[in-house]
Structure formats: C-alpha cells, structure tokens
N, C-alpha and C. Protein backbone atom coordinates (compact mmCIF):
# COMPACT_ATOMS: atom_id res chain seq x y z
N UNK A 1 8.61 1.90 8.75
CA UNK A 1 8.29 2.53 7.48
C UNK A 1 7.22 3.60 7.73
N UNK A 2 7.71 4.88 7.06
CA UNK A 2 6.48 5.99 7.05
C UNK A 2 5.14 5.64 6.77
N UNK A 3 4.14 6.57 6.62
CA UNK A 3 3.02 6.61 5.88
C UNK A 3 3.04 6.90 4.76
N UNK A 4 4.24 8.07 4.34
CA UNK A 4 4.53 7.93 2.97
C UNK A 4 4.72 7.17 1.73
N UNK A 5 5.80 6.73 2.81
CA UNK A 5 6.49 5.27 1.97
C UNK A 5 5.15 4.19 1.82
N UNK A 6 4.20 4.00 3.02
CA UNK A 6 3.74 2.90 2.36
C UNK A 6 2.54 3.12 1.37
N UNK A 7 2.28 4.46 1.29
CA UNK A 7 1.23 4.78 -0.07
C UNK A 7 1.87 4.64 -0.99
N UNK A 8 3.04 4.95 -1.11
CA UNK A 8 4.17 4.49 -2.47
C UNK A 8 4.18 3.17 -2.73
N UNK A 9 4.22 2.88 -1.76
CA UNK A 9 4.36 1.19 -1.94
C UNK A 9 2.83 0.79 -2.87
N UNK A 10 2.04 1.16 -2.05
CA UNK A 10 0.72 0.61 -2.37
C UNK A 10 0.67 1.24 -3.79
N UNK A 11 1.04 2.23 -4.35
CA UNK A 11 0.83 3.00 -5.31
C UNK A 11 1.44 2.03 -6.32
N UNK A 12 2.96 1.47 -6.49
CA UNK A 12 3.25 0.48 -6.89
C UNK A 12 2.77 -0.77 -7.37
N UNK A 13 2.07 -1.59 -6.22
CA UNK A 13 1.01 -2.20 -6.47
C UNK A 13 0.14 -1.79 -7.32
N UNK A 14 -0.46 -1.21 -6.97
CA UNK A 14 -1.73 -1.07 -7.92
C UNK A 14 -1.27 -1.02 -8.97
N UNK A 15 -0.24 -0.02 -9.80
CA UNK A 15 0.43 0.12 -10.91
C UNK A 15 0.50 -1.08 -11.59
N UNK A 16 1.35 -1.98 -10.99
CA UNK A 16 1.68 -3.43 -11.53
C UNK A 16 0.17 -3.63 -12.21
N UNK A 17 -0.85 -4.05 -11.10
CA UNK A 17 -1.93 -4.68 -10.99
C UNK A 17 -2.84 -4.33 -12.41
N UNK A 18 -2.71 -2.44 -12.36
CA UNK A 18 -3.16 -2.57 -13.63
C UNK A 18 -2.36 -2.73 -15.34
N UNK A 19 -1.04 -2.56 -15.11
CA UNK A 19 -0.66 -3.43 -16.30
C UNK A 19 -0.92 -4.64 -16.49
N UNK A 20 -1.00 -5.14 -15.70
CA UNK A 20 -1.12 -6.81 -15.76
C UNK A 20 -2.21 -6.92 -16.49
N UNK A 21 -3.91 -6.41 -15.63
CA UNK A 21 -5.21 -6.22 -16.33
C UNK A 21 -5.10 -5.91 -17.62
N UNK A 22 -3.96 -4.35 -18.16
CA UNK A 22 -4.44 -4.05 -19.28
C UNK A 22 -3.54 -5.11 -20.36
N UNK A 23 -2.73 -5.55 -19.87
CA UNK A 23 -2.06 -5.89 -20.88
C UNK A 23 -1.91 -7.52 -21.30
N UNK A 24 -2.04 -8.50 -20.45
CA UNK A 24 -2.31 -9.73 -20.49
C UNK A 24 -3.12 -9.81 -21.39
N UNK A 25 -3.28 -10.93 -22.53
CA UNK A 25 -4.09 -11.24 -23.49
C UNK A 25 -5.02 -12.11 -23.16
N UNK A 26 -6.26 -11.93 -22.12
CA UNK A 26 -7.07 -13.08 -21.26
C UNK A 26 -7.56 -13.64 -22.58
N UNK A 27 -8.41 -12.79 -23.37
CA UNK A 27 -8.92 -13.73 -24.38
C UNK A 27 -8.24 -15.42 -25.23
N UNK A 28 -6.95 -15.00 -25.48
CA UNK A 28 -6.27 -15.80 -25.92
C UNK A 28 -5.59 -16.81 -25.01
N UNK A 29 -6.21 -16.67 -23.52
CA UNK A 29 -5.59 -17.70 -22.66
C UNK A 29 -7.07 -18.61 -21.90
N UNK A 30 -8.17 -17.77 -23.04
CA UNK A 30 -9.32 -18.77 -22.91
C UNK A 30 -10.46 -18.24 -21.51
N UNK A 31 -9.69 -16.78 -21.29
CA UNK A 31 -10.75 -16.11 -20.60
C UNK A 31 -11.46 -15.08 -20.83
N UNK A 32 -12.93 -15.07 -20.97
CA UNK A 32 -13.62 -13.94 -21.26
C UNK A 32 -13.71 -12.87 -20.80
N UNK A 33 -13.45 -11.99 -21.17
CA UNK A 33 -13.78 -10.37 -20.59
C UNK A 33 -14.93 -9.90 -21.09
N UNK A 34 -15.94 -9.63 -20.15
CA UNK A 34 -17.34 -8.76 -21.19
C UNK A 34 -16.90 -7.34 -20.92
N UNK A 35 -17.68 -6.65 -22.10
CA UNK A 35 -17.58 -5.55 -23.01
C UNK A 35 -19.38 -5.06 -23.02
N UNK A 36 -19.68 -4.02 -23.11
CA UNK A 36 -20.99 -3.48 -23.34
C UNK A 36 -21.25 -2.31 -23.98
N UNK A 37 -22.09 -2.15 -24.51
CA UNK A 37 -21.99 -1.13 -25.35
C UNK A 37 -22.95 0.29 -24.40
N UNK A 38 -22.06 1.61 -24.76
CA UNK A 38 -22.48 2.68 -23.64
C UNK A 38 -23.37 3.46 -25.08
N UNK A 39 -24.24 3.69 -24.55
CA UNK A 39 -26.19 4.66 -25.44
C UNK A 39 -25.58 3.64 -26.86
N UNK A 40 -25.48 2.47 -27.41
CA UNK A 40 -26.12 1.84 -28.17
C UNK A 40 -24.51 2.02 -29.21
N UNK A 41 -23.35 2.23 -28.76
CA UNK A 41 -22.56 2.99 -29.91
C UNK A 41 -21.06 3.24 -29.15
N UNK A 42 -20.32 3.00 -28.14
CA UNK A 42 -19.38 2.84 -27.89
C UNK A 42 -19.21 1.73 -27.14
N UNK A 43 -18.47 0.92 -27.18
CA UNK A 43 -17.93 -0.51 -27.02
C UNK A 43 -16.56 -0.57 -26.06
N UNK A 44 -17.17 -0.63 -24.54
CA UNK A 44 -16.79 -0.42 -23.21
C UNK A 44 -16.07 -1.94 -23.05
N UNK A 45 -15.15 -1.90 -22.53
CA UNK A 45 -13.82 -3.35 -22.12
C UNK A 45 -13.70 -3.37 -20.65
N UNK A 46 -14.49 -4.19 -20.00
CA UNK A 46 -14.73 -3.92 -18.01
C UNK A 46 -12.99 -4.06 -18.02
N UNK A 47 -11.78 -4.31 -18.70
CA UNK A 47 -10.60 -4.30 -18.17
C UNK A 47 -10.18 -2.38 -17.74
N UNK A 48 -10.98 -1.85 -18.23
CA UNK A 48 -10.12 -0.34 -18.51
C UNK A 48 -10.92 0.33 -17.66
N UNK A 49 -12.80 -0.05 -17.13
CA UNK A 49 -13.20 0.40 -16.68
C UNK A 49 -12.45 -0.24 -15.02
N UNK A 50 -12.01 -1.15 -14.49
CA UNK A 50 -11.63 -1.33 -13.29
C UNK A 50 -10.57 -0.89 -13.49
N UNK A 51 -9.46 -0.95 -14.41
CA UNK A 51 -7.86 0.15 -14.41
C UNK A 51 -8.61 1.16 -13.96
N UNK A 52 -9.57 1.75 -14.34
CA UNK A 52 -9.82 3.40 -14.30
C UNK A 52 -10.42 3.42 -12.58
N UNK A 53 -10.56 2.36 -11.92
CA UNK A 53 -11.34 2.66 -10.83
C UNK A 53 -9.81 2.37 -10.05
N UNK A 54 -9.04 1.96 -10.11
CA UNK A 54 -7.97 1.66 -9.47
C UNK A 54 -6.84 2.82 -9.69
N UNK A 55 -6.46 2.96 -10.87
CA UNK A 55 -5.55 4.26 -10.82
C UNK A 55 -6.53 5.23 -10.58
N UNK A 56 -7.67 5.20 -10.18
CA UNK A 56 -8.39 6.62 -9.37
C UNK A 56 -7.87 6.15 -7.83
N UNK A 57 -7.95 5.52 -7.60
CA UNK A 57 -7.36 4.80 -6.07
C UNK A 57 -6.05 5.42 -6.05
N UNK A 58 -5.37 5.30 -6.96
CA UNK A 58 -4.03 5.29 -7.05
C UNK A 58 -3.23 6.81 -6.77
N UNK A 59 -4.53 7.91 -7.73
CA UNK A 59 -4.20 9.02 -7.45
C UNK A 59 -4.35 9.28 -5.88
N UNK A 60 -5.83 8.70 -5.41
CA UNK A 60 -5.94 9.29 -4.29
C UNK A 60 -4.50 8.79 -3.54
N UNK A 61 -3.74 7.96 -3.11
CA UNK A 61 -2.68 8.16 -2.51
C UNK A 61 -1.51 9.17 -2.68
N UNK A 62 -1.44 9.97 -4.06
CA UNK A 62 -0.61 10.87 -4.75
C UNK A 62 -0.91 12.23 -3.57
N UNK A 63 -2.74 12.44 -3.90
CA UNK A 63 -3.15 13.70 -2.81
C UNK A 63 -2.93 13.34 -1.09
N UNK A 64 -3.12 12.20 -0.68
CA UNK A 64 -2.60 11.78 0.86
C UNK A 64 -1.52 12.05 0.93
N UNK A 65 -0.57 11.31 -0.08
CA UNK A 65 1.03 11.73 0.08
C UNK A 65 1.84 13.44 0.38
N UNK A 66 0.72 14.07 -0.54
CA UNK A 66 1.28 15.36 -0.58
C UNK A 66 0.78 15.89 0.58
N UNK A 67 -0.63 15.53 1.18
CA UNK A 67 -0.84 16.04 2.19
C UNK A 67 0.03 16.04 3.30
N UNK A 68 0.23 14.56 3.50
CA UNK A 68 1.96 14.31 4.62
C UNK A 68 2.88 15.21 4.17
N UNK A 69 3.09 15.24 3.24
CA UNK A 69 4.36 15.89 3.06
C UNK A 69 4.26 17.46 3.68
N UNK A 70 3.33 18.40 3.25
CA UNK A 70 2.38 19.45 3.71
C UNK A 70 2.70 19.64 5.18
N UNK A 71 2.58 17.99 5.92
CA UNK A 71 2.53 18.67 7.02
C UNK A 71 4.10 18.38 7.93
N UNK A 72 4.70 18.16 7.03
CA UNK A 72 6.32 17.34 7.54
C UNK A 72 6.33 15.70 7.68
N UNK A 73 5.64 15.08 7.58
CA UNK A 73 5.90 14.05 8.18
C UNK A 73 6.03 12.62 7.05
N UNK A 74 6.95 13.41 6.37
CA UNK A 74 7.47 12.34 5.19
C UNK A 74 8.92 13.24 4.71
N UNK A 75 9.39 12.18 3.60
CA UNK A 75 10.25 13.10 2.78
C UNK A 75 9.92 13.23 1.31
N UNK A 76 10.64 14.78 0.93
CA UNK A 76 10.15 15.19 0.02
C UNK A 76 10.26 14.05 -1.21
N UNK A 77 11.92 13.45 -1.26
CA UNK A 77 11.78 12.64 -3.05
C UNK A 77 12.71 11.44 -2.23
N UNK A 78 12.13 10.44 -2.76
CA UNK A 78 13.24 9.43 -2.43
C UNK A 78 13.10 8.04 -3.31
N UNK A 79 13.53 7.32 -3.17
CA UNK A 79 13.45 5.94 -4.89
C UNK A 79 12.06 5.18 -4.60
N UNK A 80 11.51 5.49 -3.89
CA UNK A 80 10.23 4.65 -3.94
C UNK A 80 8.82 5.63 -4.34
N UNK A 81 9.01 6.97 -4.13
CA UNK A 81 8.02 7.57 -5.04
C UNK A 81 8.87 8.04 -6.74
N UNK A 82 9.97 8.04 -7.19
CA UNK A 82 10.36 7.64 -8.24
C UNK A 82 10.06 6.46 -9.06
N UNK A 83 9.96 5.51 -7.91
CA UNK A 83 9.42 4.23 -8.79
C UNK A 83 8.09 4.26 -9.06
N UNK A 84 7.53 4.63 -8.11
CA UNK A 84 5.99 4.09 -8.03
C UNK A 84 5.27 5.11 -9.07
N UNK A 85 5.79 6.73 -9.27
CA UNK A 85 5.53 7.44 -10.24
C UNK A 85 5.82 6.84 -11.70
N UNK A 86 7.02 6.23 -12.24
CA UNK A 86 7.34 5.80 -13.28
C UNK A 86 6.31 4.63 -13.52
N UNK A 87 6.00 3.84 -12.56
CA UNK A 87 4.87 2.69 -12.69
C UNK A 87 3.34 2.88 -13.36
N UNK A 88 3.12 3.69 -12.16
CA UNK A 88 2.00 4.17 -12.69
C UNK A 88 1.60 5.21 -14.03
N UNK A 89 2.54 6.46 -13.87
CA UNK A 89 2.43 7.26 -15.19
C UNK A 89 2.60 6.94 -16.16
N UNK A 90 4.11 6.60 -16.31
CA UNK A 90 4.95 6.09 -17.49
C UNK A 90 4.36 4.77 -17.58
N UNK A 91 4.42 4.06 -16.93
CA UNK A 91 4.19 2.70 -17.66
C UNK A 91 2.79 2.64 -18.31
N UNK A 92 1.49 3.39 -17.76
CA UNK A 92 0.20 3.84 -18.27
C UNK A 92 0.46 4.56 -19.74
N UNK A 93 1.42 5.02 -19.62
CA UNK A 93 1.22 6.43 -20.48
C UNK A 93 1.95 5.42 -21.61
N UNK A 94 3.38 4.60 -21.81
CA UNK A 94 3.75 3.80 -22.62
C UNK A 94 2.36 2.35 -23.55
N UNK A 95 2.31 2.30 -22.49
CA UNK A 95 0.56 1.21 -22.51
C UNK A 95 -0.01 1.67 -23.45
N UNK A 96 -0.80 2.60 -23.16
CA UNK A 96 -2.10 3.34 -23.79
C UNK A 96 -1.57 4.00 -24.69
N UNK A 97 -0.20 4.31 -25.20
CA UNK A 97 -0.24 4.70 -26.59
C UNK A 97 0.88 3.39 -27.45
N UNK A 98 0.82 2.43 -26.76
CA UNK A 98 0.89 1.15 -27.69
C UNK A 98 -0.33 0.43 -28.17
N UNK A 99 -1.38 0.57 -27.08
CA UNK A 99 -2.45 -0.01 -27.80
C UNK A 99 -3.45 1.36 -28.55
N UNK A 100 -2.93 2.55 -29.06
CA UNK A 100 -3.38 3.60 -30.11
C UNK A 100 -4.54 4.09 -29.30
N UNK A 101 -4.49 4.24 -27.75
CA UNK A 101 -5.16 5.34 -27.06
C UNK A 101 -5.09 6.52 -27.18
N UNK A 102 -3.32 6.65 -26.83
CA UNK A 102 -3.04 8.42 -26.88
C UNK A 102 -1.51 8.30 -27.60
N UNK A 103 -1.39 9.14 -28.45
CA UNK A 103 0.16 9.42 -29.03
C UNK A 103 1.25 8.91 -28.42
N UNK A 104 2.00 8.49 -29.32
CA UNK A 104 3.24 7.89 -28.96
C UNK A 104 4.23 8.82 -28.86
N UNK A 105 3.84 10.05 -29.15
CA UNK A 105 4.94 11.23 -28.83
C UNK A 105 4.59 11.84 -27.13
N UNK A 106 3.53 11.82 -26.83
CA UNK A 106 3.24 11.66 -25.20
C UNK A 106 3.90 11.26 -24.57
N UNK A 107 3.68 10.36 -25.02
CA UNK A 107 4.56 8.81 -23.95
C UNK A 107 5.99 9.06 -24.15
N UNK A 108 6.89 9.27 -25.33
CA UNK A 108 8.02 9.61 -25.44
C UNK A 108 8.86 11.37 -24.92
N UNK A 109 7.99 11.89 -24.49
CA UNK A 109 8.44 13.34 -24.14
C UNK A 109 8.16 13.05 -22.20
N UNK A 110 6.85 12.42 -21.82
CA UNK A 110 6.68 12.25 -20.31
C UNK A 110 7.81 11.79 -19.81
N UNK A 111 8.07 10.58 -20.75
CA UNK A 111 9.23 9.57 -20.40
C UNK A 111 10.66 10.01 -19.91
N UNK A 112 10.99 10.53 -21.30
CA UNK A 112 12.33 11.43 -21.29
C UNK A 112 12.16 12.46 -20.22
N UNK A 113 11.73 13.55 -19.86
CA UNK A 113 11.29 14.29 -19.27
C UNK A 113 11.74 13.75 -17.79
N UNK A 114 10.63 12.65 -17.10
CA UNK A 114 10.89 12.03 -16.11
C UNK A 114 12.46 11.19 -15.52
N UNK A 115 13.42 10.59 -16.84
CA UNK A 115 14.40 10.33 -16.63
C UNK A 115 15.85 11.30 -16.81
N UNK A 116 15.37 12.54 -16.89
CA UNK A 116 16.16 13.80 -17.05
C UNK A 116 16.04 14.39 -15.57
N UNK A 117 14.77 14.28 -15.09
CA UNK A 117 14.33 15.00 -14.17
C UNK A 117 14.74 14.27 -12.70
N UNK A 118 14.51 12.49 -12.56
CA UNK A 118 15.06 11.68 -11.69
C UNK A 118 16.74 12.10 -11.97
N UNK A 119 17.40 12.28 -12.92
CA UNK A 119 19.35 12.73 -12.59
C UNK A 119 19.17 13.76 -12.31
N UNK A 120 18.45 14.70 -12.61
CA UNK A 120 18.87 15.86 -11.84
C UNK A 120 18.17 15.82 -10.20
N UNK A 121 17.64 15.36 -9.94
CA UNK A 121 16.71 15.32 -8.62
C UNK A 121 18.24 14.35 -7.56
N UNK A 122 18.52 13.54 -8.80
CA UNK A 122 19.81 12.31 -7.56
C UNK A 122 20.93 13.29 -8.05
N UNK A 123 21.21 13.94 -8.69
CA UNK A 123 22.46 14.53 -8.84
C UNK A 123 22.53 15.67 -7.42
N UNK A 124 21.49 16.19 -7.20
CA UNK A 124 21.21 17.14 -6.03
C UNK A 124 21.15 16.91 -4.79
N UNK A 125 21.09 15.24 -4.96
CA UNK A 125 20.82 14.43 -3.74
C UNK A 125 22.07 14.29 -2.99
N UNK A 126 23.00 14.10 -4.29
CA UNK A 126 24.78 13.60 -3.97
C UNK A 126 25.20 15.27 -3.21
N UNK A 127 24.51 15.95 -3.90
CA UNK A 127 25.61 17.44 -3.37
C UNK A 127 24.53 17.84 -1.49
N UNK A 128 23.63 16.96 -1.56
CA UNK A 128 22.65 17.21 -0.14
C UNK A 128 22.08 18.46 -0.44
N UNK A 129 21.53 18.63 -1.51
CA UNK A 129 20.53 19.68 -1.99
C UNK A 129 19.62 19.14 -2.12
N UNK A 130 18.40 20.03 -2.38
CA UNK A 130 16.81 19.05 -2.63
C UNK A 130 16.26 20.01 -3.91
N UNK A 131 15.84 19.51 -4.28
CA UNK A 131 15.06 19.98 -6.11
C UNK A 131 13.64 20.03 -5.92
N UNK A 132 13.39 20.86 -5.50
CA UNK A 132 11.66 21.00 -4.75
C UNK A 132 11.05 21.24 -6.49
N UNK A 133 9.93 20.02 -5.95
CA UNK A 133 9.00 20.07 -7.77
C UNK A 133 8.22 22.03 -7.83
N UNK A 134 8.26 22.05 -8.71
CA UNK A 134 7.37 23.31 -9.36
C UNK A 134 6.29 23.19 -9.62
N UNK A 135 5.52 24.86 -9.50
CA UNK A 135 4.46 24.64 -10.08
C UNK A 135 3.77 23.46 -11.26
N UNK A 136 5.05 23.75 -12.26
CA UNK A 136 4.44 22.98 -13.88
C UNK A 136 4.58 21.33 -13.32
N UNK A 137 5.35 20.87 -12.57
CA UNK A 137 5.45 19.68 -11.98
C UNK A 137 3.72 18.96 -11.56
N UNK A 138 3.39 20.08 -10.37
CA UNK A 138 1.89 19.87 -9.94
C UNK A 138 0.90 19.70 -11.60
N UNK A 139 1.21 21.03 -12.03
CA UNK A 139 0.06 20.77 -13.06
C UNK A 139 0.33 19.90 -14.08
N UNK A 140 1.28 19.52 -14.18
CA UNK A 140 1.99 17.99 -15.46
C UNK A 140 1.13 17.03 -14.79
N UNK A 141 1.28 17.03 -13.86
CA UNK A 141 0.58 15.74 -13.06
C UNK A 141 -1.22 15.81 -12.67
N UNK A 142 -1.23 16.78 -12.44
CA UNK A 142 -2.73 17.04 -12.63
C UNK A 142 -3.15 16.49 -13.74
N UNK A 143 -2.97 17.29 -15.08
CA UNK A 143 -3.78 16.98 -16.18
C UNK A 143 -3.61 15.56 -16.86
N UNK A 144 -1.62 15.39 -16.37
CA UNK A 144 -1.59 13.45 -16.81
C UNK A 144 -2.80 12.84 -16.00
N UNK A 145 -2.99 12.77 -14.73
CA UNK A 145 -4.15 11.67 -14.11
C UNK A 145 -5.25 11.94 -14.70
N UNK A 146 -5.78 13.44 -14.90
CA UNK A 146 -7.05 13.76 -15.49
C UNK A 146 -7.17 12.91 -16.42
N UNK A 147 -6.42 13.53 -17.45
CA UNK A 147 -5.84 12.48 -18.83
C UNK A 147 -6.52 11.13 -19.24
N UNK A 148 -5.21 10.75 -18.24
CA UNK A 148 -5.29 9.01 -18.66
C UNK A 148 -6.58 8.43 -17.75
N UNK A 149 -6.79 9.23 -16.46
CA UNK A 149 -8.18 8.22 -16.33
C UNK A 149 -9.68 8.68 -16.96
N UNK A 150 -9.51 9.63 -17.92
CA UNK A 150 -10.38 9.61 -18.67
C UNK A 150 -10.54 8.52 -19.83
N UNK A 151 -9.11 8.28 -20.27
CA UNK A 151 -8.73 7.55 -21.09
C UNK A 151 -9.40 6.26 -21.03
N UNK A 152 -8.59 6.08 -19.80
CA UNK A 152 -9.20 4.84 -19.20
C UNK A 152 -11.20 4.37 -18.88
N UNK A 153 -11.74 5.85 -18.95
CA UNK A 153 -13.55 5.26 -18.69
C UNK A 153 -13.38 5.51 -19.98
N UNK A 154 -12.78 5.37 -21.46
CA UNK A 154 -13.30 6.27 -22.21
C UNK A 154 -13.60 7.23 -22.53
N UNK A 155 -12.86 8.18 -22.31
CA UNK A 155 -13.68 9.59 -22.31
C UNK A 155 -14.73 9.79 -22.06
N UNK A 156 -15.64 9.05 -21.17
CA UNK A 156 -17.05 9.23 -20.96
C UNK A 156 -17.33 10.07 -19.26
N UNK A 157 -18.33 10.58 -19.39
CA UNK A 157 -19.22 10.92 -20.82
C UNK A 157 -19.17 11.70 -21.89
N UNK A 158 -17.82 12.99 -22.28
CA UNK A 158 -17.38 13.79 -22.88
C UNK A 158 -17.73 12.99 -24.66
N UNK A 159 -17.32 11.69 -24.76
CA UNK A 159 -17.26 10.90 -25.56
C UNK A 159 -18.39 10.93 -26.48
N UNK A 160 -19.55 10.81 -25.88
CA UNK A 160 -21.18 11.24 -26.22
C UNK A 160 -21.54 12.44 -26.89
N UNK A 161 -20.42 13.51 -26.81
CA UNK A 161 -20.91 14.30 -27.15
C UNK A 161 -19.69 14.83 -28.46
N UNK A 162 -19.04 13.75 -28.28
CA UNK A 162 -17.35 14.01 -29.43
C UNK A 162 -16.60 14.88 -28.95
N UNK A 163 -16.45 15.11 -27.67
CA UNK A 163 -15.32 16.16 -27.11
C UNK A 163 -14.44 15.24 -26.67
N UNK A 164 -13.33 15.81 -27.07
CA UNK A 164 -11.85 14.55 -26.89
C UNK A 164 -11.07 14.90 -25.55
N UNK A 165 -11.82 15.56 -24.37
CA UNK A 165 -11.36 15.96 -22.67
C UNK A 165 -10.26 15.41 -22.63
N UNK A 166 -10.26 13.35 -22.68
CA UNK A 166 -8.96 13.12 -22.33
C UNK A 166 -8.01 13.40 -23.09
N UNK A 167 -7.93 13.42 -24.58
CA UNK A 167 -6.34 14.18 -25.38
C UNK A 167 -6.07 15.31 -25.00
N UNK A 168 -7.35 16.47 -25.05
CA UNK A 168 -6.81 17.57 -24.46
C UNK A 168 -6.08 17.71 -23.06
N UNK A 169 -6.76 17.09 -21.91
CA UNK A 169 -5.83 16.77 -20.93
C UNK A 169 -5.16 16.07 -21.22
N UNK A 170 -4.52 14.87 -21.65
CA UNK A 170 -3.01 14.85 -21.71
C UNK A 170 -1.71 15.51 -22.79
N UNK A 171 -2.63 16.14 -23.65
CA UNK A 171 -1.35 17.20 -24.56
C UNK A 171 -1.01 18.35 -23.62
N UNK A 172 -2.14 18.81 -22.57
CA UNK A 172 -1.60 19.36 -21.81
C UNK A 172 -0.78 19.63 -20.78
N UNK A 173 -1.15 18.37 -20.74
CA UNK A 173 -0.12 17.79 -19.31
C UNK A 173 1.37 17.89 -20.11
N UNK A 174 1.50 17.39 -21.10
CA UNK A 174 2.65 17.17 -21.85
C UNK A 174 3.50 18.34 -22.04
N UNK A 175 2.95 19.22 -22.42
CA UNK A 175 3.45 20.79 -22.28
C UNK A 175 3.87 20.97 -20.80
N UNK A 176 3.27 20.97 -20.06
CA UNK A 176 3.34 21.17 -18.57
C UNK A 176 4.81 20.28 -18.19
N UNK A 177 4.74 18.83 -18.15
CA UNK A 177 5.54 18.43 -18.65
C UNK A 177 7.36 19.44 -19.28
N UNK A 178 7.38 19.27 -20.10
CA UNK A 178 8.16 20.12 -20.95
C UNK A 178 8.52 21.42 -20.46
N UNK A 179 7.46 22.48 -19.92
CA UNK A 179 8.04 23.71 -18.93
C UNK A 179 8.45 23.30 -17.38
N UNK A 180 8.03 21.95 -17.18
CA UNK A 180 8.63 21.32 -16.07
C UNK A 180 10.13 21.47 -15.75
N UNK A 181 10.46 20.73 -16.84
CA UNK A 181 11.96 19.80 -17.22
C UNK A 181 12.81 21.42 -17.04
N UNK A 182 12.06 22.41 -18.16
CA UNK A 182 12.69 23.52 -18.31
C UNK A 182 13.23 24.49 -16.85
N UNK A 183 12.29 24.21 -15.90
CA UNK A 183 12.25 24.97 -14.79
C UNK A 183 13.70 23.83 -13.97
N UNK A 184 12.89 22.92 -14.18
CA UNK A 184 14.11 22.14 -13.11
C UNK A 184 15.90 22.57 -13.78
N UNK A 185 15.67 22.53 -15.18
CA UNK A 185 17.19 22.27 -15.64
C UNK A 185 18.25 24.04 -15.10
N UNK A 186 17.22 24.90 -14.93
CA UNK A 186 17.64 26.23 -14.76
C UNK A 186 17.92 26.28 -13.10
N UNK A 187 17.12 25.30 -12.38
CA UNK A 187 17.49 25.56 -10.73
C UNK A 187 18.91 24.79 -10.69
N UNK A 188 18.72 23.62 -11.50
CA UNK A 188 20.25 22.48 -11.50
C UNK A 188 21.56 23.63 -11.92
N UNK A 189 21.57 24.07 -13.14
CA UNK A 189 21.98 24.52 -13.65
C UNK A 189 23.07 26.03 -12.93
N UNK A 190 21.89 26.58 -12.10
CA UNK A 190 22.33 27.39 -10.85
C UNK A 190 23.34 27.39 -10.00
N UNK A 191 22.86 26.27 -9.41
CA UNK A 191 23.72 25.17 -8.66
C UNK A 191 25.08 25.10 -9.17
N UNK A 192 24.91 24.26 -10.39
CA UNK A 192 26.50 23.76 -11.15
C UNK A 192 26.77 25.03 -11.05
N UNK A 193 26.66 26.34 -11.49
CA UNK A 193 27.95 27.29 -11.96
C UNK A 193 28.05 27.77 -10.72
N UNK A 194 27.41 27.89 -9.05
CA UNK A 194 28.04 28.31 -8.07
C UNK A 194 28.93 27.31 -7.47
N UNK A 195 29.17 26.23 -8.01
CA UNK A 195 30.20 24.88 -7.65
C UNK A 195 31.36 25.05 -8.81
C-alpha cells in the first residue's frame, strides 16, 4: 500500500472517530462531557473542541496527500480518497447542519455536488480518462475545512467579536463548490460529444 492510500485510510479513521464523538449521546448513556464558558459568555462542548483538533489532523493529511501526488508518487483519484473525502466533509457537513451549526442547504448542494462529481470522475475512469480536479475544486475545499473547523472551535475567536468567519467560509466554499461541478460537467461533457 502507498503513502497515499494510507493517509486516506487514516483520514477515514479519524472521520469515523469524529462522528462517533460528535454524535453519540454520552450524556444520556450516563457520561459527562464538560463544557466551559469562553470570556464569561459562550458555552464551549470539549466534544467539538477535540473534533476540531482532529479534523485539523485530518486536513493535514489532505496537504501531505497532495504533496505526493505533486511529486508522482501516488494516484490522482481512486475509491479510497472518494471515501475518506465523503467521510470527513460530507458526513461533517450533514452533522453540523443537523445539529443547526450551518445550513441545511450547504450540506445538501456539497453533497449532491460530490455525488455528481464521483460519476463523472468513474464514468472517465471506464473510458481510461482522468478528470483532473480544478481550480474551484482546490478552493471548495479550502474554504469547506476553513469552514467547518472553525465551526467546530466555535468560531473562536472571530466569535468575540460577532464576526460569523465560519458561515462566511463555508457559503463560500459552497459556491466554489457549485462552479466546481460546473467546470467538471463541461470537461465530461467534451469528452461525450467527441465519442
């Protein structure tokens, strides 16, 4: 197994690890989670502050990965950074706007987006073409991690001062997102009418 593959892997992991954290109901299974309050007035959950220290982990394998890739010694798309992307993004991004973090229209456009974008990526795969991500790809993904691991400390310290950093990074990402999908469907699209 590559080096690629196994940051994917690990990337996976962690993913799981923090749904599990965010989403398990410890209280109601009789375990305490402490909470503290940040300058006297926001009411901090240590579950979101260790998600947030872990999907920071998580990215950093995203920038290693690309670095391999950078230098040849991986491959560009294959089902285990498909998965491990859907884990971590999507399943974060579904999460956090079920429990009324960030919009549920986020989560429903990343989503779609990503399972439009995996058929056209395997549809290219079948003809032994490759669907190299785009610019808006990089920056979808930029501002989603920005995003959600702001989300995840709270918007802090932005929070202190009522600037909403993480919505704005992830509506942006979301757009990014969206001229993503657009770019990919026009290279696919190419393709089909010279076949």
């Amino acid at each position: 197994m590559n080096t690629a593959n196994k940051l994917r892997i690990t990337r996976i992991v962690i993913g799981i690890i923090i749904l599990v954290i965010l989403y398990v109901p410890f209280q109601d299974i009789g375990i305490d989670i402490p909470s503290f309050y940040v300058m006297g007035r926001i009411l901090v959950d240590i579950r979101y502050i260790l998600s947030g220290v872990l999907f920071a982990l998580a990215c950093l394998t995203f920038y290693l990965e690309s670095s391999l890739l950078k230098k040849g010694k991986g491959t560009s798309f294959n089902i285990l950074e498909d998965i491990s992307n859907k884990i971590l993004i999507d399943g974060l991004l579904i999460l956090l706007s079920y429990q009324g973090f960030i919009s549920v229209v986020v989560a429903i456009v990343v989503v779609l987006r990503d399972i439009v974008v995996s058929s056209f990526k395997t549809s290219m795969m079948s003809s032994n073409k490759v669907l190299k991500n785009n610019k808006y790809t990089t920056m979808m993904n930029v501002f989603l991690m920005l995003g959600v691991m702001l989300t995840l400390f709270y918007n802090l310290p932005f929070e202190v001062w009522g600037i909403y950093v993480s919505e704005l990074f992830v509506y942006i990402g979301t757009v990014f997102a969206v001229l993503s999908m657009l770019i990919y469907y026009f290279q696919i699209k190419e393709h089909f009418m010279k076949n």
